[in-house]
PDB file of N, CA and C in Angstrom:
ATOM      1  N   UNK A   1     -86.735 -53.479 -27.620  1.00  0.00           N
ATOM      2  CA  UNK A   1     -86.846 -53.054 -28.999  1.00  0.00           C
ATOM      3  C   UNK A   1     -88.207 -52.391 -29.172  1.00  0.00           C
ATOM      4  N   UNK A   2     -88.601 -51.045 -29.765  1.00  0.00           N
ATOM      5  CA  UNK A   2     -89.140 -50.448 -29.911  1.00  0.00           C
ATOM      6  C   UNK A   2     -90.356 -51.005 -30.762  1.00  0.00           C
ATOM      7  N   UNK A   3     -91.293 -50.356 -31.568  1.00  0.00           N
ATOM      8  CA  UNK A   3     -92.004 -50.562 -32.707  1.00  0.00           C
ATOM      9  C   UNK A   3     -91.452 -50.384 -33.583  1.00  0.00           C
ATOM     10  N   UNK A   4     -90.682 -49.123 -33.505  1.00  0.00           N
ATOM     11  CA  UNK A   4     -90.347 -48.541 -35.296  1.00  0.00           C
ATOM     12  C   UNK A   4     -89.042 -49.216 -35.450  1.00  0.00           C
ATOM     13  N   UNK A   5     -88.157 -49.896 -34.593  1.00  0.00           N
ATOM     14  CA  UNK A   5     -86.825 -51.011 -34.753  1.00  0.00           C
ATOM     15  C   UNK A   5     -88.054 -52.180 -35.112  1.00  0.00           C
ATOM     16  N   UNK A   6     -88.961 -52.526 -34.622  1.00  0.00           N
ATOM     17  CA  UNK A   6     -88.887 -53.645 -35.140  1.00  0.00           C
ATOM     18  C   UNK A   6     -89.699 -53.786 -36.669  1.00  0.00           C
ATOM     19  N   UNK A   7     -89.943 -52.517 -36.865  1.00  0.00           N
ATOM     20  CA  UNK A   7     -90.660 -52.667 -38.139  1.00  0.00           C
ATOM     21  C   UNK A   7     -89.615 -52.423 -39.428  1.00  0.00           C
ATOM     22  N   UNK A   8     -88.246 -52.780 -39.026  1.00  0.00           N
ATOM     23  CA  UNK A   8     -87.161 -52.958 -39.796  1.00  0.00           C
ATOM     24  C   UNK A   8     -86.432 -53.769 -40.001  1.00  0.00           C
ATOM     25  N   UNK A   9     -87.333 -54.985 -38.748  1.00  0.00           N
ATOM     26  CA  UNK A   9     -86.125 -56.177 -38.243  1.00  0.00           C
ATOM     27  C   UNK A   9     -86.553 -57.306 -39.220  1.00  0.00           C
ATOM     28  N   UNK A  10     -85.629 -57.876 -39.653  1.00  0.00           N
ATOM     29  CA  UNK A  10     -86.192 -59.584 -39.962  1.00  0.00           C
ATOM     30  C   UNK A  10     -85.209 -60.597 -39.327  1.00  0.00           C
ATOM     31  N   UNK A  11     -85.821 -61.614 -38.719  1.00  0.00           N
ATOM     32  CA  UNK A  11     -84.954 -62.446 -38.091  1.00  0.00           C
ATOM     33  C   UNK A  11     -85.039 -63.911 -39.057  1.00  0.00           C
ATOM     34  N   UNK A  12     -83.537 -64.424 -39.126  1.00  0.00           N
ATOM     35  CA  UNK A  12     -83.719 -65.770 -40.099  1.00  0.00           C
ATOM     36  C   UNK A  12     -83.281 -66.657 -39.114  1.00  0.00           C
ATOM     37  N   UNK A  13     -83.852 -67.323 -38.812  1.00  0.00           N
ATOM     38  CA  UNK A  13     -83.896 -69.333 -38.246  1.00  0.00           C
ATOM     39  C   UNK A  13     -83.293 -69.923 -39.514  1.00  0.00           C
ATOM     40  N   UNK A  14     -82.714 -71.013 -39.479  1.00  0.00           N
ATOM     41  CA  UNK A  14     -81.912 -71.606 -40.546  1.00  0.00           C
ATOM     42  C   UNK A  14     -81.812 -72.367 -39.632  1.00  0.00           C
ATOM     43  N   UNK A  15     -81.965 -74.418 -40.002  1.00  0.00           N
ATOM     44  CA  UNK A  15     -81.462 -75.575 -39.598  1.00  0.00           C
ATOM     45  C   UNK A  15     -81.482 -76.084 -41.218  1.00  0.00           C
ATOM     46  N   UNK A  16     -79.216 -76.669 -41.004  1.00  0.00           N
ATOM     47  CA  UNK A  16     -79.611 -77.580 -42.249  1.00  0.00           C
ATOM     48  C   UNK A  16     -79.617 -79.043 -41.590  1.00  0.00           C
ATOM     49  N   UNK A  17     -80.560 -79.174 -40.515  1.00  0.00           N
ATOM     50  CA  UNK A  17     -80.244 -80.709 -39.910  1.00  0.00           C
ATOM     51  C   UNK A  17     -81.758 -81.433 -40.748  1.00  0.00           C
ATOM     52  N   UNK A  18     -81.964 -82.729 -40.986  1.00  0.00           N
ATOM     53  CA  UNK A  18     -83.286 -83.451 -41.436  1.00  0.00           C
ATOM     54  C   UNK A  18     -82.721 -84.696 -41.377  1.00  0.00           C
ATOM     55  N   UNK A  19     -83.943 -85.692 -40.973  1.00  0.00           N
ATOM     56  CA  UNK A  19     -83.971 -86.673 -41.355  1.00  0.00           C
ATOM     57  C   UNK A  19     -84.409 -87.876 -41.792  1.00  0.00           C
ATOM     58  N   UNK A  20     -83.708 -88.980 -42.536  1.00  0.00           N
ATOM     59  CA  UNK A  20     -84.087 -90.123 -43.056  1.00  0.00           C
ATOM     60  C   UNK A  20     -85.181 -90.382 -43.432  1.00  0.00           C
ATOM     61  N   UNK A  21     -85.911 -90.821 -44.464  1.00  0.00           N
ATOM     62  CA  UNK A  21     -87.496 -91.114 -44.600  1.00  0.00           C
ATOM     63  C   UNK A  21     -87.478 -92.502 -44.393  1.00  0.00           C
ATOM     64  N   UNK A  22     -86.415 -93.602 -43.971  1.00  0.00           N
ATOM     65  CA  UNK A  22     -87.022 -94.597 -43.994  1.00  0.00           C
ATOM     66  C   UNK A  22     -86.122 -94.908 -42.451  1.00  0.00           C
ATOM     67  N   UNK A  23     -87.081 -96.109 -41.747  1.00  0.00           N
ATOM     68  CA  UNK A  23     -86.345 -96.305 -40.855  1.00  0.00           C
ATOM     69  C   UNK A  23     -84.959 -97.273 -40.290  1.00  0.00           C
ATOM     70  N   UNK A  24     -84.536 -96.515 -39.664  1.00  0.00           N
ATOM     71  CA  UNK A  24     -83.001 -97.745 -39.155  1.00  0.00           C
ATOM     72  C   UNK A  24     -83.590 -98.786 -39.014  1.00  0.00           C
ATOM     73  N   UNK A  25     -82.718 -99.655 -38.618  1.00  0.00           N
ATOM     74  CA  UNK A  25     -82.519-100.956 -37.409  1.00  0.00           C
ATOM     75  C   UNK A  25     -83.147-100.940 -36.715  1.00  0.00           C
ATOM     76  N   UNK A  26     -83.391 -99.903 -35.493  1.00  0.00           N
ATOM     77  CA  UNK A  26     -83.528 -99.314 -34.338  1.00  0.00           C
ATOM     78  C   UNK A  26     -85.012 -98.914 -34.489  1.00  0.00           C
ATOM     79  N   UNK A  27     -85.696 -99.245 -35.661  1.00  0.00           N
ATOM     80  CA  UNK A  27     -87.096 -98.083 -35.742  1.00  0.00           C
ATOM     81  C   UNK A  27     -87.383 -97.027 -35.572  1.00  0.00           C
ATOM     82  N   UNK A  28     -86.178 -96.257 -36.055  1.00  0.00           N
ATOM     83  CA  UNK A  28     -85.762 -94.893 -35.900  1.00  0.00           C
ATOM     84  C   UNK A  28     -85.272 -93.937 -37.229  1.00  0.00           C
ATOM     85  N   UNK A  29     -84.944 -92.527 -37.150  1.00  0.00           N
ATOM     86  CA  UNK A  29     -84.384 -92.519 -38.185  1.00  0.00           C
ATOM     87  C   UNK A  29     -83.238 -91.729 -38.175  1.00  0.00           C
ATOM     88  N   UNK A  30     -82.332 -92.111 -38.925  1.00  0.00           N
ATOM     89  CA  UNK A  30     -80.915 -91.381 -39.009  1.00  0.00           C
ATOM     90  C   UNK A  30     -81.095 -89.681 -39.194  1.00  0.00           C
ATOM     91  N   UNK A  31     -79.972 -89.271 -39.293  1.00  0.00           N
ATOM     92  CA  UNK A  31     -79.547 -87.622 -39.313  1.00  0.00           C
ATOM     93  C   UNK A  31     -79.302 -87.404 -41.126  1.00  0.00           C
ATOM     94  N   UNK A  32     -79.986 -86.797 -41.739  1.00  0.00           N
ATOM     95  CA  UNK A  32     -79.971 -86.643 -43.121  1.00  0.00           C
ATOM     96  C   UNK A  32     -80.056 -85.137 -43.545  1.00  0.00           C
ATOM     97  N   UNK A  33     -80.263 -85.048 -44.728  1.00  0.00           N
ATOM     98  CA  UNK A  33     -80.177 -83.709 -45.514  1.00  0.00           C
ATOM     99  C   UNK A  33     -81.433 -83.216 -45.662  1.00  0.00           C
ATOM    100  N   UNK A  34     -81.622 -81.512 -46.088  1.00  0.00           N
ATOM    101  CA  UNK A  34     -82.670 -81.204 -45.488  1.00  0.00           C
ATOM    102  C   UNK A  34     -82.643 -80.158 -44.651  1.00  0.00           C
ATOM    103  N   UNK A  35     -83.643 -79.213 -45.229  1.00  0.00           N
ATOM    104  CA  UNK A  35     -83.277 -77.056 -44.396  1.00  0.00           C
ATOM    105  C   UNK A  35     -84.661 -77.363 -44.358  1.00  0.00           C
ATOM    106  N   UNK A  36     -84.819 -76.025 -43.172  1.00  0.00           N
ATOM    107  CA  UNK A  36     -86.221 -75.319 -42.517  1.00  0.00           C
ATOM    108  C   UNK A  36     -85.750 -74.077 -42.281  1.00  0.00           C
ATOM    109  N   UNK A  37     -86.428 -73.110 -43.080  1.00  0.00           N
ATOM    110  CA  UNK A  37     -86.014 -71.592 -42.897  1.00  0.00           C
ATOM    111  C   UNK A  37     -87.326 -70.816 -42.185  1.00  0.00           C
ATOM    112  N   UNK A  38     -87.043 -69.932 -41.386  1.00  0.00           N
ATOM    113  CA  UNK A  38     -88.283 -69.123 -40.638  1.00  0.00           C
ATOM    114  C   UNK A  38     -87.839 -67.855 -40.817  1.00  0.00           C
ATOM    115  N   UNK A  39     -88.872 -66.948 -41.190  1.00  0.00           N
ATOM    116  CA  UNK A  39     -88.363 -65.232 -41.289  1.00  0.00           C
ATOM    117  C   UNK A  39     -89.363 -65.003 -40.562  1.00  0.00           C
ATOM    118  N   UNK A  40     -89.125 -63.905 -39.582  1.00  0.00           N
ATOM    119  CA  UNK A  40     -90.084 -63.383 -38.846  1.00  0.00           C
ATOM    120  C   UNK A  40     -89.655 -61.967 -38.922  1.00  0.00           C
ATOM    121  N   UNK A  41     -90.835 -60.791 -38.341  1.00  0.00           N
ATOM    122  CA  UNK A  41     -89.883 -59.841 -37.910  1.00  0.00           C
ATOM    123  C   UNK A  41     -91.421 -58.358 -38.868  1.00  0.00           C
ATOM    124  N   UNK A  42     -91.134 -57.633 -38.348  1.00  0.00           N
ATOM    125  CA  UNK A  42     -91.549 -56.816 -38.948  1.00  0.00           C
ATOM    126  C   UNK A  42     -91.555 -55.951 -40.504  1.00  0.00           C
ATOM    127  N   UNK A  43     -89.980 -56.206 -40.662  1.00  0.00           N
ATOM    128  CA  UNK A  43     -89.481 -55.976 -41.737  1.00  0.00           C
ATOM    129  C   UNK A  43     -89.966 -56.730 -42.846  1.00  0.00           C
ATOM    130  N   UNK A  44     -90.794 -57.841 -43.197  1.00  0.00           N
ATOM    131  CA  UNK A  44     -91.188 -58.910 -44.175  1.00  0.00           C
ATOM    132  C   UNK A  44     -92.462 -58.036 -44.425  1.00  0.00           C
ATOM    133  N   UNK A  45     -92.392 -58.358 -46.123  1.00  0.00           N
ATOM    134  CA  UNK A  45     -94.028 -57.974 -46.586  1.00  0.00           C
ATOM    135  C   UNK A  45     -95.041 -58.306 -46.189  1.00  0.00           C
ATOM    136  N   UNK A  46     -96.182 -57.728 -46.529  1.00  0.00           N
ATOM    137  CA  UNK A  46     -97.191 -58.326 -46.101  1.00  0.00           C
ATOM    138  C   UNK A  46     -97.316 -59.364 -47.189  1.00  0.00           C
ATOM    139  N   UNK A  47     -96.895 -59.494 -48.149  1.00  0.00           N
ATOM    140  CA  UNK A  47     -97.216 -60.454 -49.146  1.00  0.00           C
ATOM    141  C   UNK A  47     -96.304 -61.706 -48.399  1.00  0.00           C
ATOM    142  N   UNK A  48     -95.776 -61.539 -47.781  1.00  0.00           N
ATOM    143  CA  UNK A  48     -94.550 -62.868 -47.348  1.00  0.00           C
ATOM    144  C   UNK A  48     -95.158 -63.654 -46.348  1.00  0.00           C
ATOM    145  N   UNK A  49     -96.388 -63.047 -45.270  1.00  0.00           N
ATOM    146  CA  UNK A  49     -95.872 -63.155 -44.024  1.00  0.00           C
ATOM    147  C   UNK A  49     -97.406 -64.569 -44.142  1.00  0.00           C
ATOM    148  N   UNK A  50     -97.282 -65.596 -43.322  1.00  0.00           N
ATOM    149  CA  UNK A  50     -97.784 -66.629 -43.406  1.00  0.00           C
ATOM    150  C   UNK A  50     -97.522 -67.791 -44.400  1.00  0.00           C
ATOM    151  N   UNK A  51     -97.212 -67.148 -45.351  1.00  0.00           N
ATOM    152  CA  UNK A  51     -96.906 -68.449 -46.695  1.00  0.00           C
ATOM    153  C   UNK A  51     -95.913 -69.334 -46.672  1.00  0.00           C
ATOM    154  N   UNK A  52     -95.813 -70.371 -47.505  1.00  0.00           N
ATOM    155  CA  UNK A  52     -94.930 -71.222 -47.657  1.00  0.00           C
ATOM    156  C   UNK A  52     -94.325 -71.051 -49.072  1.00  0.00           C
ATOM    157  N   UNK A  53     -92.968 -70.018 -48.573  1.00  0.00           N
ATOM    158  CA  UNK A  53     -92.240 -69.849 -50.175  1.00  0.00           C
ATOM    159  C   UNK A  53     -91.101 -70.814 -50.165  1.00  0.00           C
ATOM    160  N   UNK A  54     -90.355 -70.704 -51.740  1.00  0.00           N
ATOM    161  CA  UNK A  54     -89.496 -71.319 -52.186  1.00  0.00           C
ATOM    162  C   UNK A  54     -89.880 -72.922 -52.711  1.00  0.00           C
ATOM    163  N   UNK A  55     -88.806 -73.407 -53.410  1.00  0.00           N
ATOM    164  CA  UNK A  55     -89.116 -74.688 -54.222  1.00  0.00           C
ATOM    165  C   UNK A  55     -90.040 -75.489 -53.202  1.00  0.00           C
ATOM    166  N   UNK A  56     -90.948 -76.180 -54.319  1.00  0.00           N
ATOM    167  CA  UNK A  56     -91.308 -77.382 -52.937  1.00  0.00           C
ATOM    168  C   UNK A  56     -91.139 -78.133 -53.684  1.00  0.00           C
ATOM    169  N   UNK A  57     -91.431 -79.764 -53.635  1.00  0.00           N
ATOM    170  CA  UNK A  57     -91.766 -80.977 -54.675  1.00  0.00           C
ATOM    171  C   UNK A  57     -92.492 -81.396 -53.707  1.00  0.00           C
ATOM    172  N   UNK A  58     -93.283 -82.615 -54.724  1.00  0.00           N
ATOM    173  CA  UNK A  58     -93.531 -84.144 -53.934  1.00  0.00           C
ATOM    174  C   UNK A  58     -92.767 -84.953 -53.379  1.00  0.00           C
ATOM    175  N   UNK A  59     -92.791 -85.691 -52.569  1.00  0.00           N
ATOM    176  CA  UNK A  59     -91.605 -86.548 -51.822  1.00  0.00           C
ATOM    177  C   UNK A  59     -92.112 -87.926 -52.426  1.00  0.00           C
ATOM    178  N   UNK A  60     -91.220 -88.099 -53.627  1.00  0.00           N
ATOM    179  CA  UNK A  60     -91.385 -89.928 -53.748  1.00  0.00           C
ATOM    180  C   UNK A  60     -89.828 -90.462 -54.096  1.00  0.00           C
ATOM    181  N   UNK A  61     -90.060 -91.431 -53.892  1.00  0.00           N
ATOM    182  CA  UNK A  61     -89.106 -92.967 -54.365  1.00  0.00           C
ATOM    183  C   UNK A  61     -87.792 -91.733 -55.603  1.00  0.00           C
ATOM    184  N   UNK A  62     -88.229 -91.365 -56.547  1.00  0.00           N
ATOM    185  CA  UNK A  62     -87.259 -90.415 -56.795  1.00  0.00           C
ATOM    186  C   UNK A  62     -86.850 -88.951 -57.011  1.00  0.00           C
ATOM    187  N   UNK A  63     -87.745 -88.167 -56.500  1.00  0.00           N
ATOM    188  CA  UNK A  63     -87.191 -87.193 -55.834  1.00  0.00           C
ATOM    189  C   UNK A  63     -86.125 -87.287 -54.567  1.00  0.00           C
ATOM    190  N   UNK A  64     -86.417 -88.214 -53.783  1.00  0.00           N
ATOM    191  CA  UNK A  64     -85.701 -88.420 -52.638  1.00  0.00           C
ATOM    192  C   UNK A  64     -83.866 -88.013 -53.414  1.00  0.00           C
ATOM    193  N   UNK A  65     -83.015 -87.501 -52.118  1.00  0.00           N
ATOM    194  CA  UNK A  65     -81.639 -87.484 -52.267  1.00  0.00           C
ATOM    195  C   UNK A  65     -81.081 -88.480 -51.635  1.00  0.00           C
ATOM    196  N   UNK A  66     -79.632 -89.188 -52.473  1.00  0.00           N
ATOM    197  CA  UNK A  66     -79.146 -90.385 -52.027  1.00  0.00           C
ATOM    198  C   UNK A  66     -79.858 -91.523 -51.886  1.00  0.00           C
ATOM    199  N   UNK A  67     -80.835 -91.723 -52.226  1.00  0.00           N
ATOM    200  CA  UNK A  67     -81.855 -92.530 -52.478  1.00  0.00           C
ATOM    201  C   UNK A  67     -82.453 -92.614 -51.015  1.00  0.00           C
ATOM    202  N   UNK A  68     -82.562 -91.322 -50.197  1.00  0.00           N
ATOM    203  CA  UNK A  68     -82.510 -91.475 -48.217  1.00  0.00           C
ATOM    204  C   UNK A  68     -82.763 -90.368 -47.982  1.00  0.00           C
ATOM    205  N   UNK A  69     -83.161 -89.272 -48.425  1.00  0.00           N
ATOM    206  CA  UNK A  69     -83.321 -88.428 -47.795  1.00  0.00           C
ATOM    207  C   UNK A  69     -83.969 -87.459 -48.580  1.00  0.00           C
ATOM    208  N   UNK A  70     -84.960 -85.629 -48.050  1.00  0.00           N
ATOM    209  CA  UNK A  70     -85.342 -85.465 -48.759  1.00  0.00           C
ATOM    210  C   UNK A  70     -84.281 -84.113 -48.837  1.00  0.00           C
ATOM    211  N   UNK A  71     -83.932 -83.642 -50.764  1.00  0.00           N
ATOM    212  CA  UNK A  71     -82.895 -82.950 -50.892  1.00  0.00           C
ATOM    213  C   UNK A  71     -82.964 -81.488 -50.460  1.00  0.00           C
ATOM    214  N   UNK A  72     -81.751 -81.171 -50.397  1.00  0.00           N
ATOM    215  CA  UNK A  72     -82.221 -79.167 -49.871  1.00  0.00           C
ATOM    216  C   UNK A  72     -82.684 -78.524 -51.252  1.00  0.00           C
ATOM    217  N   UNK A  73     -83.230 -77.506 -51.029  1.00  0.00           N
ATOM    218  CA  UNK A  73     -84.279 -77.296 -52.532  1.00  0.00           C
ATOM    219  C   UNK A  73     -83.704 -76.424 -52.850  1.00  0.00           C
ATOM    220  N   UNK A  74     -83.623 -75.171 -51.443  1.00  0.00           N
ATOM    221  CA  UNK A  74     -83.672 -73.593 -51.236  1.00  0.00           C
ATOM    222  C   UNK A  74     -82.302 -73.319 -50.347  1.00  0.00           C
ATOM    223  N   UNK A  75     -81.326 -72.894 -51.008  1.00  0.00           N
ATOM    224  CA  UNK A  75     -79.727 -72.703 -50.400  1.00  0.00           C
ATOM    225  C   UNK A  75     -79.571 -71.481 -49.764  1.00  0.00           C
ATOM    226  N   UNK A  76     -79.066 -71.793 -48.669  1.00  0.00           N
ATOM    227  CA  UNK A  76     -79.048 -70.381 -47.401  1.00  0.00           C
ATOM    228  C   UNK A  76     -78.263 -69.406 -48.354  1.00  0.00           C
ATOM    229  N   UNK A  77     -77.679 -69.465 -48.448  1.00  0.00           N
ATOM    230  CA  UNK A  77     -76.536 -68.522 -49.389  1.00  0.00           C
ATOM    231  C   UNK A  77     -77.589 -67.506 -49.957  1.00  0.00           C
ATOM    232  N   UNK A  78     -78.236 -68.091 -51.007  1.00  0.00           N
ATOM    233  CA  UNK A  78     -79.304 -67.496 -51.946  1.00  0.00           C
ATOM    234  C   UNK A  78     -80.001 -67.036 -51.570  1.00  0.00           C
ATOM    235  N   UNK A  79     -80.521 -67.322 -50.562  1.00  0.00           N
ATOM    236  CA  UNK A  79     -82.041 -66.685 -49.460  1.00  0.00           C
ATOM    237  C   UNK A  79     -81.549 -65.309 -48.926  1.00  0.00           C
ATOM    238  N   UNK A  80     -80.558 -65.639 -47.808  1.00  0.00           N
ATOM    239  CA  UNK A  80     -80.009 -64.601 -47.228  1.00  0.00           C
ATOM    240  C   UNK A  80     -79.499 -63.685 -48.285  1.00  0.00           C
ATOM    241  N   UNK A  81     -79.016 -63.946 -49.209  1.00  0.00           N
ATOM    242  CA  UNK A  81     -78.097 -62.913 -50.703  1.00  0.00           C
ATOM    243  C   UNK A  81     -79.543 -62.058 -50.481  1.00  0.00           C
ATOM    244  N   UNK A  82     -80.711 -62.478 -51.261  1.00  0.00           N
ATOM    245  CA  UNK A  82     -81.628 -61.729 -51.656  1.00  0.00           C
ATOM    246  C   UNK A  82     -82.247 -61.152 -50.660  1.00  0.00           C
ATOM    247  N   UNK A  83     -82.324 -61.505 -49.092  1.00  0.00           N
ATOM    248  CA  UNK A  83     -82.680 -60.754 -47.814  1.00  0.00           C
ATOM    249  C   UNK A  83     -81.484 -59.457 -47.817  1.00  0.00           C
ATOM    250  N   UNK A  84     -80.692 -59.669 -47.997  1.00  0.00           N
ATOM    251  CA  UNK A  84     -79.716 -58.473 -47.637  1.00  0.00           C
ATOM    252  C   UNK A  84     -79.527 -57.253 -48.633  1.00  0.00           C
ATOM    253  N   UNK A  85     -79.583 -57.929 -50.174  1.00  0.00           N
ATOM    254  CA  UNK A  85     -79.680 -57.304 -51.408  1.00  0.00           C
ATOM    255  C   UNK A  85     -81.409 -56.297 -51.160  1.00  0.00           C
ATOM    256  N   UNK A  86     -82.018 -56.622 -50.622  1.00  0.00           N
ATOM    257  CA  UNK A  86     -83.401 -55.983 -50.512  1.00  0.00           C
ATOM    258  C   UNK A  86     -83.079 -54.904 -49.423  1.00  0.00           C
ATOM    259  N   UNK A  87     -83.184 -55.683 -48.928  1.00  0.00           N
ATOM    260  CA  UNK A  87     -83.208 -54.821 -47.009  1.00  0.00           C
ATOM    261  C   UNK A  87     -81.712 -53.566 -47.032  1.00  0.00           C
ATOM    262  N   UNK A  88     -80.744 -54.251 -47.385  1.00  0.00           N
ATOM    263  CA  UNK A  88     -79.401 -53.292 -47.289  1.00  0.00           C
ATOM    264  C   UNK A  88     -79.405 -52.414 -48.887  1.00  0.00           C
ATOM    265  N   UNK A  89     -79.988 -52.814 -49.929  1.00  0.00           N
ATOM    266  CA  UNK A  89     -79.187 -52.366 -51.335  1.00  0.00           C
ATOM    267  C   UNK A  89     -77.945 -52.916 -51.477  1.00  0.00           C
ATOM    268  N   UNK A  90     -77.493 -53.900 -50.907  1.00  0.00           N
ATOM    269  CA  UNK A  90     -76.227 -54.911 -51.694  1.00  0.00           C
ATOM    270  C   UNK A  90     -76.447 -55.042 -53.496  1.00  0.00           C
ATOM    271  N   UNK A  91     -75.283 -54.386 -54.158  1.00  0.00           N
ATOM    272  CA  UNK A  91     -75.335 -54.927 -55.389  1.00  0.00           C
ATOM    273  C   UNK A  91     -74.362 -56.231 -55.652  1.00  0.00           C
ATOM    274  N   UNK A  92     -74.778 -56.815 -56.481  1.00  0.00           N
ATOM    275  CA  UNK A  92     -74.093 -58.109 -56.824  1.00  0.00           C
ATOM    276  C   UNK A  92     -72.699 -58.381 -56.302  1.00  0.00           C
ATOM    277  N   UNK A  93     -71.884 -57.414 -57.126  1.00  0.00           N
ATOM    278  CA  UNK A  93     -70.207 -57.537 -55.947  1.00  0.00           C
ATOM    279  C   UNK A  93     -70.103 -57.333 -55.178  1.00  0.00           C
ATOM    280  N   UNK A  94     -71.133 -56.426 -54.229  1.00  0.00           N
ATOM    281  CA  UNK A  94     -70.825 -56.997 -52.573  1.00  0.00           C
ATOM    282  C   UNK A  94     -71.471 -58.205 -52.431  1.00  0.00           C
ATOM    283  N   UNK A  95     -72.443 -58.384 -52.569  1.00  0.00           N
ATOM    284  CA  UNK A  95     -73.128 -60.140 -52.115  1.00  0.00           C
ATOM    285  C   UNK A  95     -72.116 -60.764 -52.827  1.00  0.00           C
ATOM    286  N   UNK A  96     -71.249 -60.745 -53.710  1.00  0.00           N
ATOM    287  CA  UNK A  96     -70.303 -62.154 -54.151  1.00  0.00           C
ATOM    288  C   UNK A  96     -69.136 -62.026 -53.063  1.00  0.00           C
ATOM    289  N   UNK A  97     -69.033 -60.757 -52.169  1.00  0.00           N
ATOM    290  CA  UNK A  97     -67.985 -60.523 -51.509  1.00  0.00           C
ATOM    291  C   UNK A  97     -68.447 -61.566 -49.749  1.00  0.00           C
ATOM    292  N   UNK A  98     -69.932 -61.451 -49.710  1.00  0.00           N
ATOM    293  CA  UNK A  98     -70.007 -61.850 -48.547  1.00  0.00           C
ATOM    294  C   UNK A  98     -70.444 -64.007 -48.887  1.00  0.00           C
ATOM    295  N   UNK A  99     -70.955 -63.338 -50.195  1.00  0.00           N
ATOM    296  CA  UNK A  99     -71.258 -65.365 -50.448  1.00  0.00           C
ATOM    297  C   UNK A  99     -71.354 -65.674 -51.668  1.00  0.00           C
ATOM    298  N   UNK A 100     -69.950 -65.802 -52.062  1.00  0.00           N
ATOM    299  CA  UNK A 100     -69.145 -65.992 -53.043  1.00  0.00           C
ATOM    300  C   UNK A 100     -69.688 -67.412 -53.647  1.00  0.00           C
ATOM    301  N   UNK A 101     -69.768 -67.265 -55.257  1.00  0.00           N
ATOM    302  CA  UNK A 101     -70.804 -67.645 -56.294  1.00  0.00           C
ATOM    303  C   UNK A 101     -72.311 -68.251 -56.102  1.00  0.00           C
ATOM    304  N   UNK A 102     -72.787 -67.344 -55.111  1.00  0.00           N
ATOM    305  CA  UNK A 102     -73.965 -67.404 -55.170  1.00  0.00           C
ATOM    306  C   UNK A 102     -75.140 -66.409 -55.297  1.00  0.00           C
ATOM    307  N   UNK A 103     -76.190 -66.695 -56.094  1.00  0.00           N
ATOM    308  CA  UNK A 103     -77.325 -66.086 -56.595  1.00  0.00           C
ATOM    309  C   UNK A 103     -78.116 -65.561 -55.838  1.00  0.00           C
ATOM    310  N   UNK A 104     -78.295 -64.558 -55.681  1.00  0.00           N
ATOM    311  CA  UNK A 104     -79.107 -63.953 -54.639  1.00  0.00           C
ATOM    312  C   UNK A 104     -80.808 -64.509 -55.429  1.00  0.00           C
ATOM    313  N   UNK A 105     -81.866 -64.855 -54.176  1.00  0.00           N
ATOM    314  CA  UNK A 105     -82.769 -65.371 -54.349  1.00  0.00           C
ATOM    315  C   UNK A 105     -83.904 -64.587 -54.235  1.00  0.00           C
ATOM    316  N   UNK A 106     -84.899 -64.657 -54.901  1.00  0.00           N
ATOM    317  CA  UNK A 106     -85.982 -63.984 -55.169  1.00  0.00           C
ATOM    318  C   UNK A 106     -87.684 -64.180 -54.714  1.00  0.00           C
ATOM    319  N   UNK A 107     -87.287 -64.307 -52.865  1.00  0.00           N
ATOM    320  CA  UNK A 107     -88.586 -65.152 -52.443  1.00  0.00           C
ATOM    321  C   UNK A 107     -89.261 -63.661 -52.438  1.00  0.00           C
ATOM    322  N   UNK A 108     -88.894 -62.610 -52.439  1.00  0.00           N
ATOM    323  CA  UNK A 108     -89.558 -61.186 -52.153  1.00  0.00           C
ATOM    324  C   UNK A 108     -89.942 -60.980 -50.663  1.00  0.00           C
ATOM    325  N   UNK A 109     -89.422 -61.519 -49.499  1.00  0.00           N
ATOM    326  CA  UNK A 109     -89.529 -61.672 -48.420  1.00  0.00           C
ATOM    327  C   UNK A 109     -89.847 -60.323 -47.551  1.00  0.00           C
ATOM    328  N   UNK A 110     -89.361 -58.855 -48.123  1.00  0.00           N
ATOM    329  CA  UNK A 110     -89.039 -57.779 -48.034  1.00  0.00           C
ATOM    330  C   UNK A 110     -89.281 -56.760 -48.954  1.00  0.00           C
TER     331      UNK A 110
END
């Protein structure tokens, strides 16, 4: 891949795996809820590139989800909507065509 391909590329990492804040039996912790998104790539602003976007909270006693875990904040659907809506010009009825009732998101990644 060239320079000028990659100064068009953005690559998305997406895991919705996380887990447990408290421990098993085992002194361990279970498989719970919970995303880690990574954009890399040339294509991302310079305003994007190092930061930590999208919702955050504090992690206590009730924020926690299921009373076990910590909840997803920032929904792939939405992220990617607004990566593609930027980068491609998707208007709304195509993004409902590819991820149907969801909001395209506004981290400005691009």
């Amino acid at each position: 891949m060239g320079a000028e391909t990659w100064r068009h590329t953005v690559v998305a990492v997406i895991s919705e795996f996380g887990r447990t804040f408290r421990e098993n039996g085992n002194k361990g912790t279970d498989h719970g809820h919970g995303t880690a998104y990574w954009f890399l790539g040339g294509g991302l602003s310079a305003q994007a590139g190092g930061k930590v976007l999208g919702e955050q909270i504090e992690v206590t006693e009730k924020a926690l989800f299921q009373n076990r875990d910590y909840p997803v904040l920032n929904e792939y659907r939405s992220l990617l909507g607004g990566l593609f809506a930027r980068m491609y010009g998707l208007n709304a009825a195509q993004l409902q065509q590819i991820f149907p009732a969801s909001q395209p998101g506004r981290l400005q990644l691009v």
